[in-house]
Protein backbone atom coordinates (compact mmCIF):
# COMPACT_ATOMS: atom_id res chain seq x y z
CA UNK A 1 -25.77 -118.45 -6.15
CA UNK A 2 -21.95 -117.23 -4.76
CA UNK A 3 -22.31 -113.92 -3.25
CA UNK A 4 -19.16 -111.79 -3.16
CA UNK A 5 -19.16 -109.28 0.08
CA UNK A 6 -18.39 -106.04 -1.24
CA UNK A 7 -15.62 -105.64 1.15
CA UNK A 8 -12.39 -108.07 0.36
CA UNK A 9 -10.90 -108.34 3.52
CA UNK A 10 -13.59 -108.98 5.60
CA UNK A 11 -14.52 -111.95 2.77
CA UNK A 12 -11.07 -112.97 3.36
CA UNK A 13 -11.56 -112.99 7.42
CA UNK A 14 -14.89 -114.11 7.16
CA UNK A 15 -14.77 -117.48 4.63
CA UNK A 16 -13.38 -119.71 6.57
CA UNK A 17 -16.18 -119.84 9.26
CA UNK A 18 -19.15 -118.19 7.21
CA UNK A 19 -22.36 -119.77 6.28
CA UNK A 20 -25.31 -122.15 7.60
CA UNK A 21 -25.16 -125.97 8.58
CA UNK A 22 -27.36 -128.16 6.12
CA UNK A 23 -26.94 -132.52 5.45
CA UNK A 24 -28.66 -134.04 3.74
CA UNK A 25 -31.05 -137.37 5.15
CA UNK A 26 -28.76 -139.84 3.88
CA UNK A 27 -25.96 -138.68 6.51
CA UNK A 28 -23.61 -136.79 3.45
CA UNK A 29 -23.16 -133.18 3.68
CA UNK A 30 -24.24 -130.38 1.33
CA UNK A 31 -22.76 -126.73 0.66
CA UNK A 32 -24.84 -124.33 0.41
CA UNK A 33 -23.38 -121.64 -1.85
CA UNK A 34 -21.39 -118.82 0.20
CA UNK A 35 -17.98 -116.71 -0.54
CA UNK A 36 -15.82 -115.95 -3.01
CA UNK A 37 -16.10 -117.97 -6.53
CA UNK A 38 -12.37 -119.28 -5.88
CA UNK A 39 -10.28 -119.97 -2.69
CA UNK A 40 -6.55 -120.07 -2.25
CA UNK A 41 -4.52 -122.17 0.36
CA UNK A 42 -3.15 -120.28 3.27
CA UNK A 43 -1.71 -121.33 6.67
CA UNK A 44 -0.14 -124.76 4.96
CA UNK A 45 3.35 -125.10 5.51
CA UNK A 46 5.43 -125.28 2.78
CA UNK A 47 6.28 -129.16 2.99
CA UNK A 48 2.73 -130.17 3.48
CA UNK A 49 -0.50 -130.11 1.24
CA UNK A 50 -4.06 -129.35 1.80
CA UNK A 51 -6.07 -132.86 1.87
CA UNK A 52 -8.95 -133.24 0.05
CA UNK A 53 -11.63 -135.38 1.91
CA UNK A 54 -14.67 -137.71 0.39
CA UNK A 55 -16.96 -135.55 2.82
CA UNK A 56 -17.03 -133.05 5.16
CA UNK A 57 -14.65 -133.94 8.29
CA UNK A 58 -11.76 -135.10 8.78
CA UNK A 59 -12.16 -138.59 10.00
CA UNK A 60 -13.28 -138.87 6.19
CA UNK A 61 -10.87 -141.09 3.28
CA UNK A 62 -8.37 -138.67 1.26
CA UNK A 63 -9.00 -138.70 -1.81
CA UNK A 64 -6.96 -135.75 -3.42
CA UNK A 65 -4.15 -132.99 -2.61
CA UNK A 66 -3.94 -129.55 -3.11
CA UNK A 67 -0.80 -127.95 -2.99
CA UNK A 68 0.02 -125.31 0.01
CA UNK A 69 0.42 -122.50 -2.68
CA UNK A 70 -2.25 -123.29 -4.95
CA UNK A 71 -4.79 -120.73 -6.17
CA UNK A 72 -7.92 -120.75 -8.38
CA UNK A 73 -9.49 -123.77 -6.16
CA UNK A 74 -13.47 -123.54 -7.42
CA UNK A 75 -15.75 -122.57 -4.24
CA UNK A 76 -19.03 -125.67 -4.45
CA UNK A 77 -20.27 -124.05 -1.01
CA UNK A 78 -19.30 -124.43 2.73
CA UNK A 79 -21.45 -125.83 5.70
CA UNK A 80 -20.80 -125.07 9.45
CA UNK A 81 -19.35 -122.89 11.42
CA UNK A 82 -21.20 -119.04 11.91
CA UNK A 83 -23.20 -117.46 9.93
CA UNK A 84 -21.67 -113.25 8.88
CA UNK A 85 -24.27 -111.85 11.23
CA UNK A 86 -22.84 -113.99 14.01
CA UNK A 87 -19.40 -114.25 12.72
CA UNK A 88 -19.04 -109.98 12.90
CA UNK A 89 -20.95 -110.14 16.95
CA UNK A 90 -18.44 -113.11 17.98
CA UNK A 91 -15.42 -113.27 20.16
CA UNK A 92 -12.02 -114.35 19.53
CA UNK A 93 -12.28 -117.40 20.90
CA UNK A 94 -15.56 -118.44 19.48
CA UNK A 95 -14.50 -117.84 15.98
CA UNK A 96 -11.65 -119.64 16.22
CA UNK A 97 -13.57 -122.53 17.94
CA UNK A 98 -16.32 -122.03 14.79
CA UNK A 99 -13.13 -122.40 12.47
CA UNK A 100 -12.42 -126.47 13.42
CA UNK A 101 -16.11 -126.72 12.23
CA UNK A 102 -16.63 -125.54 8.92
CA UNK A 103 -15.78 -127.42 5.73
CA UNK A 104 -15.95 -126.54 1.79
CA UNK A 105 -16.66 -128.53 -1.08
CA UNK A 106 -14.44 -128.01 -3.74
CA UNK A 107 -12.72 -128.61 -7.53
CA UNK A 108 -9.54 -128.51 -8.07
CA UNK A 109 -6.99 -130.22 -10.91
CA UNK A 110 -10.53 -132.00 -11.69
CA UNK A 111 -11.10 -133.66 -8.01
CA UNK A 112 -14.64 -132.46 -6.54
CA UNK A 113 -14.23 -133.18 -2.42
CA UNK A 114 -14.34 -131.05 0.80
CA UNK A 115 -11.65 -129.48 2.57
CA UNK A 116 -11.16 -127.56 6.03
CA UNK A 117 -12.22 -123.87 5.06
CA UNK A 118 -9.68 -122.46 7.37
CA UNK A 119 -6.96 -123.38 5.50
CA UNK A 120 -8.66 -121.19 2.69
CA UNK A 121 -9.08 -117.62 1.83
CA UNK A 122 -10.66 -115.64 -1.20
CA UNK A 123 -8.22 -116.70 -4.35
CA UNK A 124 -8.48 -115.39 -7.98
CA UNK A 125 -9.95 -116.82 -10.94
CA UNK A 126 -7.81 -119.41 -12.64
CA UNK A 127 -6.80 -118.56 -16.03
CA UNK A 128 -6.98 -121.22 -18.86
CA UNK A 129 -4.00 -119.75 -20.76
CA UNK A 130 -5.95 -120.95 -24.06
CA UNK A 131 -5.59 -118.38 -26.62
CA UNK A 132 -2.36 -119.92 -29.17
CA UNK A 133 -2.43 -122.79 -27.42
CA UNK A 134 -3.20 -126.79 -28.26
CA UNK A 135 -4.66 -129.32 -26.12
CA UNK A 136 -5.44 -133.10 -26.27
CA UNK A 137 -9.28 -134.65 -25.30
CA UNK A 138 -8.46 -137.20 -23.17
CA UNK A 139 -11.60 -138.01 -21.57
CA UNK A 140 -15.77 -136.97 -22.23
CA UNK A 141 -18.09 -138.01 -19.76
CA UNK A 142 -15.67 -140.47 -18.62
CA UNK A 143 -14.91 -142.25 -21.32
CA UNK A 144 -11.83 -142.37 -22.75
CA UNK A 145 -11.37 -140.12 -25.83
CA UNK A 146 -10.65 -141.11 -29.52
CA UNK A 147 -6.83 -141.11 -30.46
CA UNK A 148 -5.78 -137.47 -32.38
CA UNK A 149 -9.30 -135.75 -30.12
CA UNK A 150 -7.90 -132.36 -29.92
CA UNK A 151 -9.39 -128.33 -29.78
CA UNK A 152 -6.80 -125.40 -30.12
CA UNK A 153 -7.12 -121.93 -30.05
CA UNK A 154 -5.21 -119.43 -31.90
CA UNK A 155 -4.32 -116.05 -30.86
CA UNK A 156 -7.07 -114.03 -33.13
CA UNK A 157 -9.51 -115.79 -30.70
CA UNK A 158 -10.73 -118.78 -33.49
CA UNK A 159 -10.53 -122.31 -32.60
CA UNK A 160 -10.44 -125.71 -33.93
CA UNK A 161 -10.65 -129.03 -33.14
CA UNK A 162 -11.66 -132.74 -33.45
CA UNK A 163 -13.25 -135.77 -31.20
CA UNK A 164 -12.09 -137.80 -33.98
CA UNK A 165 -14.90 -137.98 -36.72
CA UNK A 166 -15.14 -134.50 -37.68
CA UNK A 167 -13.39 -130.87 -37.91
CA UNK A 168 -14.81 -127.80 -36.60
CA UNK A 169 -13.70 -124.55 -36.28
CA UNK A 170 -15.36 -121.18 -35.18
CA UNK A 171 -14.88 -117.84 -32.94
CA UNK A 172 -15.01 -118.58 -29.11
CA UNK A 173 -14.79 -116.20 -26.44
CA UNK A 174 -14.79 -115.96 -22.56
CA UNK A 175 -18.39 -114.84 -20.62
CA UNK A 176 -17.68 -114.76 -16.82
CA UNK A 177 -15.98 -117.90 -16.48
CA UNK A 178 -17.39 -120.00 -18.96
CA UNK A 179 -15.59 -120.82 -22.80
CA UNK A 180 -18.69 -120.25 -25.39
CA UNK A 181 -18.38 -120.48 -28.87
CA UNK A 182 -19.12 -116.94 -30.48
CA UNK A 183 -21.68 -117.33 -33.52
CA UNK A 184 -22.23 -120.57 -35.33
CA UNK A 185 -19.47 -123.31 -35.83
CA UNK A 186 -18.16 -124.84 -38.96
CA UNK A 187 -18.50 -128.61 -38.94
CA UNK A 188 -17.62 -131.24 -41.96
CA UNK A 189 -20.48 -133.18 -42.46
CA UNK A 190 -18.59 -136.97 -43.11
CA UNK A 191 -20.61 -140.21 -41.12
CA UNK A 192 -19.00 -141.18 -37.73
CA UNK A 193 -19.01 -144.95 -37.95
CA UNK A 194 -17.87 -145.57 -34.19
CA UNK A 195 -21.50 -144.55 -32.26
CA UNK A 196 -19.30 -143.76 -29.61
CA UNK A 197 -16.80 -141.16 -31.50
CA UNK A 198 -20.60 -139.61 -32.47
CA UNK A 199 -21.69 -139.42 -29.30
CA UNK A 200 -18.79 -137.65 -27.62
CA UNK A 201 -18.35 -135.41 -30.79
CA UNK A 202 -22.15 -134.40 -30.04
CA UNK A 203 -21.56 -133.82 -26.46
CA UNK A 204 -18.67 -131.52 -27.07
CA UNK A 205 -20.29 -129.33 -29.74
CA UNK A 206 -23.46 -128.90 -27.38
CA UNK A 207 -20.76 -128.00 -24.51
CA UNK A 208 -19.40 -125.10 -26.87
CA UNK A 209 -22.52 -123.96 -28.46
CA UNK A 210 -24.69 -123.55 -25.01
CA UNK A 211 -21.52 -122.71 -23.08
CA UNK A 212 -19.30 -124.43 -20.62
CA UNK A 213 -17.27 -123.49 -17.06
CA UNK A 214 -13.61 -123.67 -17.64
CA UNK A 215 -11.80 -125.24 -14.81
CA UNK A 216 -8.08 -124.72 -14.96
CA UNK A 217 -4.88 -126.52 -12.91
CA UNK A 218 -1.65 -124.40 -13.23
CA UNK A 219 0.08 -128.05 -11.03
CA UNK A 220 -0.66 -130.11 -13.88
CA UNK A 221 -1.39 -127.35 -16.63
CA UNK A 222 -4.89 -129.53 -17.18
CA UNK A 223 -7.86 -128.13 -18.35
CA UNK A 224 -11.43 -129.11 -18.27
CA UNK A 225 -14.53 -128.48 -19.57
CA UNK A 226 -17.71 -128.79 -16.41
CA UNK A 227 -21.44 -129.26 -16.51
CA UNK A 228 -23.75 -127.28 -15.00
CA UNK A 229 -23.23 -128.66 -11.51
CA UNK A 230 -19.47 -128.50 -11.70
CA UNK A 231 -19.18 -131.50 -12.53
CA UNK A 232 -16.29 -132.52 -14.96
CA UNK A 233 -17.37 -133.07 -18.53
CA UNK A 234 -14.56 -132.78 -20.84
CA UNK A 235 -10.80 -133.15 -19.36
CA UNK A 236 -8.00 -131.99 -21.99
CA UNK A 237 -3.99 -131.99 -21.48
CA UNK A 238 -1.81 -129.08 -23.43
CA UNK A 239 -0.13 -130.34 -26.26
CA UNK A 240 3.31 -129.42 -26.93
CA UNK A 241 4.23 -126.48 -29.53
């Protein structure tokens, strides 16, 4: 569970050295959950980018960039560094010595890695931008998406959309940060002869009936659709008007 501090600017002090050291017995680090739901970039120059690493430290391979402005990068958990008790009683030096040490997992633009937490600070919640809009299912679970898999939302707060078998359409709405669909769902009822259309069609309804984390990339105006561990589930590009 995140827990938010109720005091913003010591969160903002305090993230990037916060929190316990944990790894797990096959040598690859784990977060435990700590700070703000979503970080922000700070103290990148405005010609670089914040690397994203396969694993916590720096000697690991880049596998992803976030840009040195970027907001609404999702907080997995951080490991290293002090813990608030220690972080409040310690000296200058020693937190800035405690800062080289501690790394966070992240998503961001739909890339799950670790980067250096003290090139973060407490960010605000991306925003999906969703109502009136259109977007294209490009990928479920991996896969590759049917040609003409959409879902749209209009500005009344109904949406639409197809993995391309079936239409649905229904009432969706926003709890905390997650895009649920708000009462039961119309669905046309025709046979899916492609298992695999059927499949990802099934997958996506389940997503909006039990509820699914929005993830949200203002770079690449990408949206996604995450599992219960963050992972990404559904990816989806905006369509043009």
């Amino acid at each position: 569970m995140i827990v938010r501090l109720s005091s913003l600017t010591r969160m903002a002090a305090f993230v990037a050295v916060a929190s316990a050291f944990s790894a797990t017995s096959g040598g690859r680090a784990t977060a435990e959950a700590d700070g703000p739901d979503y970080f922000r970039v700070t103290g990148v120059e405005a010609n670089d980018v914040l690397n994203i690493r396969a694993d916590a430290g720096a000697s690991h391979p880049k596998i992803g960039e976030i840009p040195h402005d970027a907001d609404g990068i999702r907080n997995l958990g951080c490991i290293g560094g002090l813990s608030f008790a220690e972080w409040e009683k310690a000296s200058d030096a020693e937190r800035e010595a405690a800062r080289n040490t501690r790394w966070c997992r992240i998503e961001y633009g739909g890339t799950e890695g670790w980067v250096a937490a003290r090139f973060l600070a407490e960010g605000a919640a991306p925003a999906p931008a969703a109502r009136g809009s259109k977007w294209r299912i490009t990928e479920i679970d991996g896969a590759l998406a049917a040609p003409g898999a959409e879902l749209g939302f209009e500005p009344d707060g109904s949406f639409w959309g197809s993995v391309g078998c079936n239409r649905f359409m229904g009432s969706a709405r926003i709890d905390g940060q997650r895009l649920v669909a708000d009462g039961p769902m119309g669905v046309t009822m025709m046979a899916c002869a492609d298992p695999l259309i059927d499949g990802q069609e099934r997958r996506v309804l389940a997503l909006l009936e039990e509820g699914a984390p929005l993830a949200y990339d203002p770079v690449t105006d990408g949206m996604a659709l995450l599992q219960a561990d963050g992972t990404v589930a559904v990816r989806l590009e905006r369509q043009a008007d």
